[in-house]
C-alpha atoms as a PDB file:
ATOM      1  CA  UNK A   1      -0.726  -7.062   5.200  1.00  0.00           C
ATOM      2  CA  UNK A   2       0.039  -9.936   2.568  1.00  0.00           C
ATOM      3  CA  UNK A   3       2.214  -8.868  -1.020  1.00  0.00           C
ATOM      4  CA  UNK A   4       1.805 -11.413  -3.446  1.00  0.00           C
ATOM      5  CA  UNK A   5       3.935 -11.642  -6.730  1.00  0.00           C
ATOM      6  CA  UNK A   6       2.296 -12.603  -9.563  1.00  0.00           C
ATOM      7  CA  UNK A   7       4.503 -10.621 -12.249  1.00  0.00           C
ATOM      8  CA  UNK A   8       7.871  -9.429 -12.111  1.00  0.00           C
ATOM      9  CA  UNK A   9       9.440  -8.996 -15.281  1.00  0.00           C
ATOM     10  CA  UNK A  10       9.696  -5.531 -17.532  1.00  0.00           C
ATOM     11  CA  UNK A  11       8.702  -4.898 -21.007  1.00  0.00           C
ATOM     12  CA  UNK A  12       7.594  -8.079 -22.574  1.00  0.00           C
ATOM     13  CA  UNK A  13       6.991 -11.774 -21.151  1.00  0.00           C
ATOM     14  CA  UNK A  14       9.771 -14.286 -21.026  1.00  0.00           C
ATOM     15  CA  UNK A  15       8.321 -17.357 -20.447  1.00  0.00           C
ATOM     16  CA  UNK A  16      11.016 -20.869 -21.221  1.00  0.00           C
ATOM     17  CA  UNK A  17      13.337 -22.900 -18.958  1.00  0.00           C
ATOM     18  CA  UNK A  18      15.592 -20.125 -18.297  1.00  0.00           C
ATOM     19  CA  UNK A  19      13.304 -17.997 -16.373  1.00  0.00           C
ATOM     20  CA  UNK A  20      11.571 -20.669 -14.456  1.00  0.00           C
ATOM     21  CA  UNK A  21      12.834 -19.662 -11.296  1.00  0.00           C
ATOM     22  CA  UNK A  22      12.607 -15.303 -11.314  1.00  0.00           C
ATOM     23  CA  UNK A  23       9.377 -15.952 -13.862  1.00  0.00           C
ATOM     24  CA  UNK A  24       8.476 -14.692 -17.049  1.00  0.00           C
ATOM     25  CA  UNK A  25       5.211 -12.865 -16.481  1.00  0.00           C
ATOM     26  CA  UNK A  26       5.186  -8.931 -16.436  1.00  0.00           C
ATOM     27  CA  UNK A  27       3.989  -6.485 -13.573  1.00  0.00           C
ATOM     28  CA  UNK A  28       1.184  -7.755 -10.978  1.00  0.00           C
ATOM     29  CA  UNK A  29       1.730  -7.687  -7.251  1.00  0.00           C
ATOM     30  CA  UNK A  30      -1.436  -7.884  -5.062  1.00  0.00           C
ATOM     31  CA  UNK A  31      -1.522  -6.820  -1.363  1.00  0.00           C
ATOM     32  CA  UNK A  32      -4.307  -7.844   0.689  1.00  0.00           C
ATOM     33  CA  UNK A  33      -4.942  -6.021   4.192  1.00  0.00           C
ATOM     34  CA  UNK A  34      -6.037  -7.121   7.412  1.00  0.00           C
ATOM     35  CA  UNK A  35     -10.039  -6.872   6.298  1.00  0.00           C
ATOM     36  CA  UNK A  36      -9.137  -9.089   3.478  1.00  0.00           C
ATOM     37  CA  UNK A  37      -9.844  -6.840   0.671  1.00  0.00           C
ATOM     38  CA  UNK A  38      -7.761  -7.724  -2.553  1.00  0.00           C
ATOM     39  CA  UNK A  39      -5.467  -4.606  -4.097  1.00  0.00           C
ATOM     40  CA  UNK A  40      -3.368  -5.529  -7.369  1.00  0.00           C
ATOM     41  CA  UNK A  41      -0.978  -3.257  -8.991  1.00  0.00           C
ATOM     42  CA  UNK A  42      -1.078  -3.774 -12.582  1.00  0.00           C
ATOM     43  CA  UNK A  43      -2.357  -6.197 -15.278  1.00  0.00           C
ATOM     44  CA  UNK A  44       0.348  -7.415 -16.857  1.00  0.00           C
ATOM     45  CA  UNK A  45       0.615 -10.855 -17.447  1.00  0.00           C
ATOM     46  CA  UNK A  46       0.950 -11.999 -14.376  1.00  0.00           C
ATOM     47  CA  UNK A  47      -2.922 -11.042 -13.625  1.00  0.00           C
ATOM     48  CA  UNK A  48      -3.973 -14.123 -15.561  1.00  0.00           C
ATOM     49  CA  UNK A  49      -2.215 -16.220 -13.375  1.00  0.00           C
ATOM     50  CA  UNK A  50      -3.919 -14.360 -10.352  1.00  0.00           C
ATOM     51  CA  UNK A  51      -7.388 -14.820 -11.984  1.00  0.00           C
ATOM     52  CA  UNK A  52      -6.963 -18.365 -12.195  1.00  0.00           C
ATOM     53  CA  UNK A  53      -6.300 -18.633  -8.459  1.00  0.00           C
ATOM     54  CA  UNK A  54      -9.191 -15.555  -7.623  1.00  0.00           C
ATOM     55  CA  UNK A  55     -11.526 -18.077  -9.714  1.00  0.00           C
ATOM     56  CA  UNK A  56     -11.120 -21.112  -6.597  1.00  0.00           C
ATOM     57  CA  UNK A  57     -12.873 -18.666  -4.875  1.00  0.00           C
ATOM     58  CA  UNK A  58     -15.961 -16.478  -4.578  1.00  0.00           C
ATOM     59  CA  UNK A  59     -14.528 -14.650  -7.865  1.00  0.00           C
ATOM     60  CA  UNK A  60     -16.554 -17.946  -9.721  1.00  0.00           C
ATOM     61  CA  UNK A  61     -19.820 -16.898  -8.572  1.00  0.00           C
ATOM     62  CA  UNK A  62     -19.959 -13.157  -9.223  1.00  0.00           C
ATOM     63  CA  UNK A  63     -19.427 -12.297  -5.742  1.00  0.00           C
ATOM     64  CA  UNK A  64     -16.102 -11.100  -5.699  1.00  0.00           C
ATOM     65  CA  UNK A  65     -14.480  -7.319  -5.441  1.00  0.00           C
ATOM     66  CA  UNK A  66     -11.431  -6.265  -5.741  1.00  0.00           C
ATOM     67  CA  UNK A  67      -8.945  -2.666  -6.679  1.00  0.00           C
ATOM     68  CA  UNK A  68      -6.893  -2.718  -9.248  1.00  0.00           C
ATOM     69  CA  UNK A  69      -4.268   0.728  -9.387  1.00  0.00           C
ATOM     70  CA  UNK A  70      -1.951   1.309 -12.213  1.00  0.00           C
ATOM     71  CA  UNK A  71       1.444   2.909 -12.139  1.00  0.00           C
ATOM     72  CA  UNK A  72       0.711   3.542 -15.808  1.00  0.00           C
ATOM     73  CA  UNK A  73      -0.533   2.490 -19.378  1.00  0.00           C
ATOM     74  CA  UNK A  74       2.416   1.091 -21.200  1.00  0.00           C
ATOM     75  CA  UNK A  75       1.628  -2.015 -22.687  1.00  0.00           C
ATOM     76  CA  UNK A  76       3.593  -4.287 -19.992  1.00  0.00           C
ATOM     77  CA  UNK A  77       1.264  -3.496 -17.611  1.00  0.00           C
ATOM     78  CA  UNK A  78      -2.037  -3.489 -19.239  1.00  0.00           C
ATOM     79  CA  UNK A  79      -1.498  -6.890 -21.703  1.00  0.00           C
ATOM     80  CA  UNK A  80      -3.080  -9.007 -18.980  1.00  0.00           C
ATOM     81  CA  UNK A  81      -6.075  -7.465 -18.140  1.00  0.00           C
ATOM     82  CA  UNK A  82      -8.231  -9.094 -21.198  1.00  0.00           C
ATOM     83  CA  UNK A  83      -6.900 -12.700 -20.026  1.00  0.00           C
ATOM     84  CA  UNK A  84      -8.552 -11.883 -16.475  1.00  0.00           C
ATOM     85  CA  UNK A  85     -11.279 -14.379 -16.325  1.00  0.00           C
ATOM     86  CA  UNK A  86     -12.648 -13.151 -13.152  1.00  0.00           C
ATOM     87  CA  UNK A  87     -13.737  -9.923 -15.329  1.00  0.00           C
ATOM     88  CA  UNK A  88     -16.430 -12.273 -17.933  1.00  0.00           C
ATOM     89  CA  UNK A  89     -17.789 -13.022 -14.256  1.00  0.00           C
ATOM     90  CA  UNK A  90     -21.730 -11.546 -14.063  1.00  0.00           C
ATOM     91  CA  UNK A  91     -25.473 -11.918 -14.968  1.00  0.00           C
ATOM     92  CA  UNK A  92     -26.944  -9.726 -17.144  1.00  0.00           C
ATOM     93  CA  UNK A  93     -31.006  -9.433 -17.427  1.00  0.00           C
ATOM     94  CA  UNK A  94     -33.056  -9.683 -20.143  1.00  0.00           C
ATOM     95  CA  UNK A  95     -32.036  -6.527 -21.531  1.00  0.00           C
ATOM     96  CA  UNK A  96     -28.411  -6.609 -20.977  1.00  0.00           C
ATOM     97  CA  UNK A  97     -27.761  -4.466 -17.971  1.00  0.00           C
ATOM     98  CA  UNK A  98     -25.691  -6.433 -14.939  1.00  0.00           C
ATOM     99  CA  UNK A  99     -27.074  -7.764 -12.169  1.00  0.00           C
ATOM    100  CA  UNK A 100     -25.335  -5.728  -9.456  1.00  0.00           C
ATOM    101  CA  UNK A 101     -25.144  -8.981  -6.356  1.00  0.00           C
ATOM    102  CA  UNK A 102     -24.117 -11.180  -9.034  1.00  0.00           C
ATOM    103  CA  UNK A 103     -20.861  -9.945 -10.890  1.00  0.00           C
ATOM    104  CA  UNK A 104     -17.803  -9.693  -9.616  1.00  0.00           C
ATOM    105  CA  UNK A 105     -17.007  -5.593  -8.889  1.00  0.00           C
ATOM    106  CA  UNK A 106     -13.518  -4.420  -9.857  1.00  0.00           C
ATOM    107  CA  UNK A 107     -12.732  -0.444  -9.448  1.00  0.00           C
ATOM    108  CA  UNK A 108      -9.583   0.784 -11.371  1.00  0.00           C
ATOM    109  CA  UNK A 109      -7.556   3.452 -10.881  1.00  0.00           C
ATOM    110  CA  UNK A 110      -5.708   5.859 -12.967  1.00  0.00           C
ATOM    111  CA  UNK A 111      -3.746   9.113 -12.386  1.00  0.00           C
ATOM    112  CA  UNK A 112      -6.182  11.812 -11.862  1.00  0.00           C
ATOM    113  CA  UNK A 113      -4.386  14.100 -14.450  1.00  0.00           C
ATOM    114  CA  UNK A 114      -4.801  11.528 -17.485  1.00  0.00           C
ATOM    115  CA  UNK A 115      -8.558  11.811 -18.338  1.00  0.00           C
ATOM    116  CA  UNK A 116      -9.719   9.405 -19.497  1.00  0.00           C
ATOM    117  CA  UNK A 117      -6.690   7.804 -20.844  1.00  0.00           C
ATOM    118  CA  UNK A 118      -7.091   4.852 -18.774  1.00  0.00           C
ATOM    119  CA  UNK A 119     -10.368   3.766 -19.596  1.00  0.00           C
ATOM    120  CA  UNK A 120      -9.287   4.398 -23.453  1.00  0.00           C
ATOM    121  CA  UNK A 121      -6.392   2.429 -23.236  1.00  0.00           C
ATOM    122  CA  UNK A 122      -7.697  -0.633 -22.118  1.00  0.00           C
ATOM    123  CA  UNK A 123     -10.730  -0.331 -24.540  1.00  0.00           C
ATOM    124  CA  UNK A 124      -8.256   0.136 -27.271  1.00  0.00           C
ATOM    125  CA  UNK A 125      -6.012  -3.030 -26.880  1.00  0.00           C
ATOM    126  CA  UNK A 126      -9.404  -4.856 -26.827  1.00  0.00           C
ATOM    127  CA  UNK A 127     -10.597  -3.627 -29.972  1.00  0.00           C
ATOM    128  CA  UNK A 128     -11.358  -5.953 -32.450  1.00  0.00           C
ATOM    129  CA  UNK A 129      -8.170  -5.387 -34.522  1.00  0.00           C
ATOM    130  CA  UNK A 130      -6.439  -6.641 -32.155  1.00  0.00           C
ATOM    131  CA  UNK A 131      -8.718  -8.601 -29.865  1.00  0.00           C
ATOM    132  CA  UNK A 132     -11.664 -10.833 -30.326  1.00  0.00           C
ATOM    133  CA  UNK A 133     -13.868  -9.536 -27.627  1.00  0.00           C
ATOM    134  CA  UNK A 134     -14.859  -5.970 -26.598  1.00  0.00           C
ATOM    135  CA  UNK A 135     -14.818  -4.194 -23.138  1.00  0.00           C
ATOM    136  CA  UNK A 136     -18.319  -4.115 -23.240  1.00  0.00           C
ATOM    137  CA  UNK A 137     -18.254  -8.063 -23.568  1.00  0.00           C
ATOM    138  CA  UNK A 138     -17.368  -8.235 -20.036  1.00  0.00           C
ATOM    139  CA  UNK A 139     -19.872  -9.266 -17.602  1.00  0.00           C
ATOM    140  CA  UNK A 140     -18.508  -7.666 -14.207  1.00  0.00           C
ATOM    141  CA  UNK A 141     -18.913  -4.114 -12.869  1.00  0.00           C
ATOM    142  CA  UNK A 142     -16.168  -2.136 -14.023  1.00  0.00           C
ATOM    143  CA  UNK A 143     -15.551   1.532 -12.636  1.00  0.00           C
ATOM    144  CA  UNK A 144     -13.133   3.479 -13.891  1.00  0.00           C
ATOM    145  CA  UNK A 145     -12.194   6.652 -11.478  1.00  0.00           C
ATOM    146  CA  UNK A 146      -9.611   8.670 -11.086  1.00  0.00           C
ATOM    147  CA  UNK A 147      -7.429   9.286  -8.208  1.00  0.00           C
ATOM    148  CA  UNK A 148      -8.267  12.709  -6.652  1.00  0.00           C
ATOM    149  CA  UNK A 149      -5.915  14.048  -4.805  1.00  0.00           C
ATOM    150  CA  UNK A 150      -3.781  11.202  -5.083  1.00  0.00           C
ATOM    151  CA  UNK A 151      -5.223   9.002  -2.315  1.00  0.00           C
ATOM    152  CA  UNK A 152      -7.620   6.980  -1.352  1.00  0.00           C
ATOM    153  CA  UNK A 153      -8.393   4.860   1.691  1.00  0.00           C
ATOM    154  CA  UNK A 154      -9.670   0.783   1.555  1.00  0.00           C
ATOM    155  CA  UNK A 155     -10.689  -0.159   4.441  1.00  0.00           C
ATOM    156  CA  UNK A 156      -8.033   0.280   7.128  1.00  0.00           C
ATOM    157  CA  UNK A 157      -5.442   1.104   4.053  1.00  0.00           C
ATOM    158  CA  UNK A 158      -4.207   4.045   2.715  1.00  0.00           C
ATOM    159  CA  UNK A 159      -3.370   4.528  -0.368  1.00  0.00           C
ATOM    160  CA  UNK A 160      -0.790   7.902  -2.169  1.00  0.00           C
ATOM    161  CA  UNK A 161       0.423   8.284  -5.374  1.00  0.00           C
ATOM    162  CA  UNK A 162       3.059  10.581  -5.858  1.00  0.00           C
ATOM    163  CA  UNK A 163       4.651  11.322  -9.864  1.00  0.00           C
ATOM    164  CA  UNK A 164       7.881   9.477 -10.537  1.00  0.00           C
ATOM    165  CA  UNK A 165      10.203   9.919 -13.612  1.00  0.00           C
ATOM    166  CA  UNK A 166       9.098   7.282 -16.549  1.00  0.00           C
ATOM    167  CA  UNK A 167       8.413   8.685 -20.367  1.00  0.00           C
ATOM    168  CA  UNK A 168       4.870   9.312 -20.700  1.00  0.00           C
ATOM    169  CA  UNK A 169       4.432   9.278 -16.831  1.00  0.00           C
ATOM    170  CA  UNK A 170       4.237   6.814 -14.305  1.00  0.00           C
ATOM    171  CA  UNK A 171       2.287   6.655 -10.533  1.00  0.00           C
ATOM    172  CA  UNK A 172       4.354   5.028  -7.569  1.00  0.00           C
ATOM    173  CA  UNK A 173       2.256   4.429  -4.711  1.00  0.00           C
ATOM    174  CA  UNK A 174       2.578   4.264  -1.075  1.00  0.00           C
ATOM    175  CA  UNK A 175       0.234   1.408   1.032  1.00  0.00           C
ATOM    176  CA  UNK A 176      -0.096   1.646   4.817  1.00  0.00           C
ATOM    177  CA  UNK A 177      -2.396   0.270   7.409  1.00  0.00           C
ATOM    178  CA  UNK A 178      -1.195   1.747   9.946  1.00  0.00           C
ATOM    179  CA  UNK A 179       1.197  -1.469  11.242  1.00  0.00           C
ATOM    180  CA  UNK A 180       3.387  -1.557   8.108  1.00  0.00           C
ATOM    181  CA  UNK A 181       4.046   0.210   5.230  1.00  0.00           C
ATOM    182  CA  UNK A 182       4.906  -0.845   1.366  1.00  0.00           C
ATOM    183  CA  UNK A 183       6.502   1.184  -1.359  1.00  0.00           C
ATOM    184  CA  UNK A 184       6.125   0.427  -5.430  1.00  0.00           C
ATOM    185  CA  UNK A 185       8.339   2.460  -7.548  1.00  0.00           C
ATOM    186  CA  UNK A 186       8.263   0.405 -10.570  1.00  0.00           C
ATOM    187  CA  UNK A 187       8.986   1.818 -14.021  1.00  0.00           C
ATOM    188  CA  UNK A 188      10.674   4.889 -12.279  1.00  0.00           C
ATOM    189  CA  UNK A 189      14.325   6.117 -13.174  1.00  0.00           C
ATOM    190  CA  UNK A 190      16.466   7.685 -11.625  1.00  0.00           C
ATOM    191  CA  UNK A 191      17.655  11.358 -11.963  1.00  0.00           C
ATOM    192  CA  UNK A 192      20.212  12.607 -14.172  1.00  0.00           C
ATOM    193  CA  UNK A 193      21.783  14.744 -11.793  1.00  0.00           C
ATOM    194  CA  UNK A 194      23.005  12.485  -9.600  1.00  0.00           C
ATOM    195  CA  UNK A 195      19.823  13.008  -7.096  1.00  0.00           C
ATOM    196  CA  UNK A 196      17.796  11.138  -5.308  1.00  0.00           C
ATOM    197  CA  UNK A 197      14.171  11.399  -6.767  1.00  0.00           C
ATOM    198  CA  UNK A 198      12.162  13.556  -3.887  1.00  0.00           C
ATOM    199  CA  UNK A 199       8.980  12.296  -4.682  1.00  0.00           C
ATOM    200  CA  UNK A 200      10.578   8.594  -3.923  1.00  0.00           C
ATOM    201  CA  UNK A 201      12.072   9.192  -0.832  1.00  0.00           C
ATOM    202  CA  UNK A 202       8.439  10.345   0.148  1.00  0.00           C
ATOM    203  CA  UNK A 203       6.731   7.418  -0.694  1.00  0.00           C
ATOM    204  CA  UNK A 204       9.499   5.442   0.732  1.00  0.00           C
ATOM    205  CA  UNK A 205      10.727   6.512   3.852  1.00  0.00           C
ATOM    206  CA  UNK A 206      10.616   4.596   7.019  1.00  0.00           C
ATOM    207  CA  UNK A 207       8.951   1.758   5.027  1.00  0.00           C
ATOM    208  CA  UNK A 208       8.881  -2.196   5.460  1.00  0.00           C
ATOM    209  CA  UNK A 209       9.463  -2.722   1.871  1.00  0.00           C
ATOM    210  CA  UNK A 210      10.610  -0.456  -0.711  1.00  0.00           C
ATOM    211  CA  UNK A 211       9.579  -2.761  -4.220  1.00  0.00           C
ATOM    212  CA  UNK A 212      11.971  -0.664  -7.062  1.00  0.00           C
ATOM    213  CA  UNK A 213      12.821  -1.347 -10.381  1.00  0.00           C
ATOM    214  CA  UNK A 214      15.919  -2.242 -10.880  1.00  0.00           C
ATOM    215  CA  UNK A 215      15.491  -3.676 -14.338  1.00  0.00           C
ATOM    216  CA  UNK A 216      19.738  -3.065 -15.397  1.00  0.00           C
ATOM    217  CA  UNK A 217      22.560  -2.729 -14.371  1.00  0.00           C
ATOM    218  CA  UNK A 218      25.018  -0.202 -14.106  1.00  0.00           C
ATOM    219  CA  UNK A 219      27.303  -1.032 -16.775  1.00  0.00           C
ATOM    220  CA  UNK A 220      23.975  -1.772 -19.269  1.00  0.00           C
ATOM    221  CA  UNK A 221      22.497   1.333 -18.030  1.00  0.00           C
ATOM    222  CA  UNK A 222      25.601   3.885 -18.497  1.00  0.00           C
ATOM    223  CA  UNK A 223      27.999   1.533 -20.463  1.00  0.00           C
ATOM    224  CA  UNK A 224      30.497   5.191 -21.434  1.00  0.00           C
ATOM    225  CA  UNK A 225      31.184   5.281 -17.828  1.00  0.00           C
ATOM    226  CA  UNK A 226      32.500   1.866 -17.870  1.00  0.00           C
ATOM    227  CA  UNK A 227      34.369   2.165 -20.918  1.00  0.00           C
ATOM    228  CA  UNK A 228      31.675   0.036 -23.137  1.00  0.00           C
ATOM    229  CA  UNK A 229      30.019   0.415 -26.026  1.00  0.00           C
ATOM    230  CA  UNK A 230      26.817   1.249 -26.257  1.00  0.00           C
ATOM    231  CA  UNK A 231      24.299   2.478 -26.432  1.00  0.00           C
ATOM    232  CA  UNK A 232      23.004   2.749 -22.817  1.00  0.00           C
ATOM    233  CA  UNK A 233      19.765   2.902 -21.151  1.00  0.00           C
ATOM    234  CA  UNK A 234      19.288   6.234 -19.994  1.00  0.00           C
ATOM    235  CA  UNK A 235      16.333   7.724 -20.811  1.00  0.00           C
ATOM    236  CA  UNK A 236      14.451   4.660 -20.717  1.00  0.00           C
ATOM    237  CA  UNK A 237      12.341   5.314 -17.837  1.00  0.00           C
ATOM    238  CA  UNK A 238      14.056   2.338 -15.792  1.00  0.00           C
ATOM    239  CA  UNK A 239      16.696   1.864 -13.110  1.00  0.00           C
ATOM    240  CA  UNK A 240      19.163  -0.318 -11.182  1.00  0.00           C
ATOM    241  CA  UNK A 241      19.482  -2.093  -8.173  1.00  0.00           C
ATOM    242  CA  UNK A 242      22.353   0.281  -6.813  1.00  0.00           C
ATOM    243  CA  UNK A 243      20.265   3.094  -7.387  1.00  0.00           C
ATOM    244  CA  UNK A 244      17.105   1.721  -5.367  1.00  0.00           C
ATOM    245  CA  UNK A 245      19.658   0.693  -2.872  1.00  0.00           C
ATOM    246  CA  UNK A 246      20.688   4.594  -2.721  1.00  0.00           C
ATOM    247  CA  UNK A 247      17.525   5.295  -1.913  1.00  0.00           C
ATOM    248  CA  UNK A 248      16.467   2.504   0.507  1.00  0.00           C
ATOM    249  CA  UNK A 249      19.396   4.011   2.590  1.00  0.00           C
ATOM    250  CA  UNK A 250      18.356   7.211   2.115  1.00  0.00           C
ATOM    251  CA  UNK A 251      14.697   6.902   2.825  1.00  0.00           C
ATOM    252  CA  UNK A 252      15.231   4.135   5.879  1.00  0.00           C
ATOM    253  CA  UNK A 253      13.296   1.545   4.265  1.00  0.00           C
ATOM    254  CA  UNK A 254      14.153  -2.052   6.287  1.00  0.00           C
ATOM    255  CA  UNK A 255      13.752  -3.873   2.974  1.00  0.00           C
ATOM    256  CA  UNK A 256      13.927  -4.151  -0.345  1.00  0.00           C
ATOM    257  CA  UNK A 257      12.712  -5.757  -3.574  1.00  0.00           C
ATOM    258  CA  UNK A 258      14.020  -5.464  -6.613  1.00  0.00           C
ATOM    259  CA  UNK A 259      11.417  -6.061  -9.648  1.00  0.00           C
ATOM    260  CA  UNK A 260      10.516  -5.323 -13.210  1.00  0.00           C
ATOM    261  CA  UNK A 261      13.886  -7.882 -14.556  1.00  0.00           C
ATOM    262  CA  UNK A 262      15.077  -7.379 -17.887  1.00  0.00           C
ATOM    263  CA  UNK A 263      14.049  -9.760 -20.249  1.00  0.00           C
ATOM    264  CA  UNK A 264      17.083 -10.609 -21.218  1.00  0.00           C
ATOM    265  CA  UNK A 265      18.214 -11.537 -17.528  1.00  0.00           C
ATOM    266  CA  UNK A 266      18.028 -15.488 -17.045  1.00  0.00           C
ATOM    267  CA  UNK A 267      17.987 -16.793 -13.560  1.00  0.00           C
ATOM    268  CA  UNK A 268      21.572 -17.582 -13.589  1.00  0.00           C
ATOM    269  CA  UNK A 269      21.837 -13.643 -14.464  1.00  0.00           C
ATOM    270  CA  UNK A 270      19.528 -12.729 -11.903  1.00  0.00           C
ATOM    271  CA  UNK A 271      20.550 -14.620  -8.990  1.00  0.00           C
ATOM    272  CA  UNK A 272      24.089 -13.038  -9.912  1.00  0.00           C
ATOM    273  CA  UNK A 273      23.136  -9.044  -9.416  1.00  0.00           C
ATOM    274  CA  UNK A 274      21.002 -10.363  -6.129  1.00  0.00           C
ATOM    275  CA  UNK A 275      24.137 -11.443  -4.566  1.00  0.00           C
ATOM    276  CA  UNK A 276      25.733  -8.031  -6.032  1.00  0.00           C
ATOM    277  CA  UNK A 277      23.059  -6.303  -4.535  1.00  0.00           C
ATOM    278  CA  UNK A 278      23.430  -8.058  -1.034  1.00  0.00           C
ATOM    279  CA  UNK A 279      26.760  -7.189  -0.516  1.00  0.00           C
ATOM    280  CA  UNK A 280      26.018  -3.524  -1.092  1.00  0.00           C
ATOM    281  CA  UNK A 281      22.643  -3.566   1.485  1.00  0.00           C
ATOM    282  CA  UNK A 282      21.960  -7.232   3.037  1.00  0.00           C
ATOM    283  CA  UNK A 283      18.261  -6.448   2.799  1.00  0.00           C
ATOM    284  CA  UNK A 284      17.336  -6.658  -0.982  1.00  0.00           C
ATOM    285  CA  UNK A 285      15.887  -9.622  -2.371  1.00  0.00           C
ATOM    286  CA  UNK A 286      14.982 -10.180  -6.546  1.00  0.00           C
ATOM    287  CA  UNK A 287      11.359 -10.461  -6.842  1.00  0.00           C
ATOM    288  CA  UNK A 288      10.110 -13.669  -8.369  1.00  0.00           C
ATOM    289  CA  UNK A 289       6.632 -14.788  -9.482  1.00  0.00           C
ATOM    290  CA  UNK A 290       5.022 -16.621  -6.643  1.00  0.00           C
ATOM    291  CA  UNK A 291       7.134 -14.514  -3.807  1.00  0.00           C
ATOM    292  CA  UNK A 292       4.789 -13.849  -0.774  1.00  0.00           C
ATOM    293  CA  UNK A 293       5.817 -11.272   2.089  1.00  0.00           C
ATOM    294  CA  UNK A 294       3.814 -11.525   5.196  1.00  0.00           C
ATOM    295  CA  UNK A 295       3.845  -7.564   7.360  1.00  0.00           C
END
């Protein structure tokens, strides 16, 4: 199993010489298992950058597939997806309808509780108030379906979704082949209570990588409990890097990555929690754009 990073920021891009190293682009990781079939997480931003590089390959020539899952709709992970060239891919015949063997196929996934919320959503930030070109423009197979059940199996991989805690709602998802294991909790906070989220330590435990959000930290997050002004975080629908350290510990995850970076986190900034972070659980690295993990 290969993870690629393509995005790892939260809420908005942050492109400029001060993110160069962590990147700028928001939420896209791609896995691809041992029968080479491409999964992405997300279409933020960073899913242009991935379609440039799909488009060296058989993604040119309308002979491509791939899955695309989303933890959820917010517009961070969604913005990308119109900027995907490998979706204006296809033939069409005379009177409009695709050529099946020559468009590229892409099947996205939603949480099987939202309706059609998915499908809306990305139709909507393509409308022509906002966009210049229609869902219907695009010249690949597009399926929208729904996760029943919360899982699904590609290939040799499996694939659960389990609810996390993120306003609105948000999927975290659980990827084995049955030789490793990954973990995405992104856009998931922590509870109140002083808890460990159950449904997390699920989807994380005994993995090879836990990938968490750890977008503040502590002191931003609950500034009254350091004596700062605020306001805080909480409620936000984000976490920190202690917390996902809590629960690597807790879950027995061997690794973990720490994604979803505040925007207004520089590389100086970011490089300074890692080291934090390493001191607390040696294991934790800071996602940045290009990162590749080989399982």
């Amino acid at each position: 199993m290969i993870i690629k990073f393509w995005g790892v920021r939260g809420s908005i891009p942050t492109p400029g010489r001060d993110t160069v190293e962590f990147g700028g682009n928001t939420t896209c990781i791609e896995v691809i298992n041992s029968s080479n079939e491409r999964i992405i997480f997300d279409a933020g931003t960073g899913i242009r950058v991935l379609g440039l590089e799909l488009m060296k390959t058989e993604f040119a020539h309308g002979k491509g597939k791939a899955h695309i899952f989303f933890t959820h709709s917010h517009w961070d992970h969604i913005q990308g997806f119109p900027f995907f060239a490998p979706a204006y891919i296809g033939r069409k015949d005379m009177q409009g309808n695709r050529i099946t063997d020559c468009c590229n196929e892409f099947n996205l996934y939603g949480a099987a509780d939202v309706g059609d919320r998915l499908e809306a959503t990305l139709r909507g930030q393509m409308d022509n108030y906002y966009f210049p070109v229609d869902l219907n423009y695009l010249s690949s197979n597009i399926n929208f379906k729904t996760l029943k059940d919360n899982r699904i199996t590609i290939g040799d991989t499996t694939i659960s979704a389990l609810k996390l805690v993120h306003p609105n709602g948000v999927l975290g998802y659980r990827i084995e082949d049955g030789k490793s294991s990954v973990a995405l909790a992104t856009d998931c906070e922590h509870p109140s209570d002083g808890t460990i989220d159950q449904n997390l330590l699920r989807l994380a435990e005994n993995v090879d990588v836990l990938i968490y959000d750890g977008q503040y930290t502590p002191e931003e997050y609950a500034p009254h409990k350091y004596d700062l002004p605020g306001p805080g975080k909480q409620g936000f629908g984000h976490s920190t890097a202690e917390e996902g350290i809590r629960a690597s510990k807790a879950a027995g995850a061997r690794r973990l990555v720490i994604t979803h970076h505040e925007p207004l986190h520089n590389d100086e900034f970011l490089r300074k929690m890692e080291e934090d972070a390493r001191r607390l659980f040696a294991a934790t690295d800071f996602a940045r754009e290009g990162m590749i993990i080989e399982l």
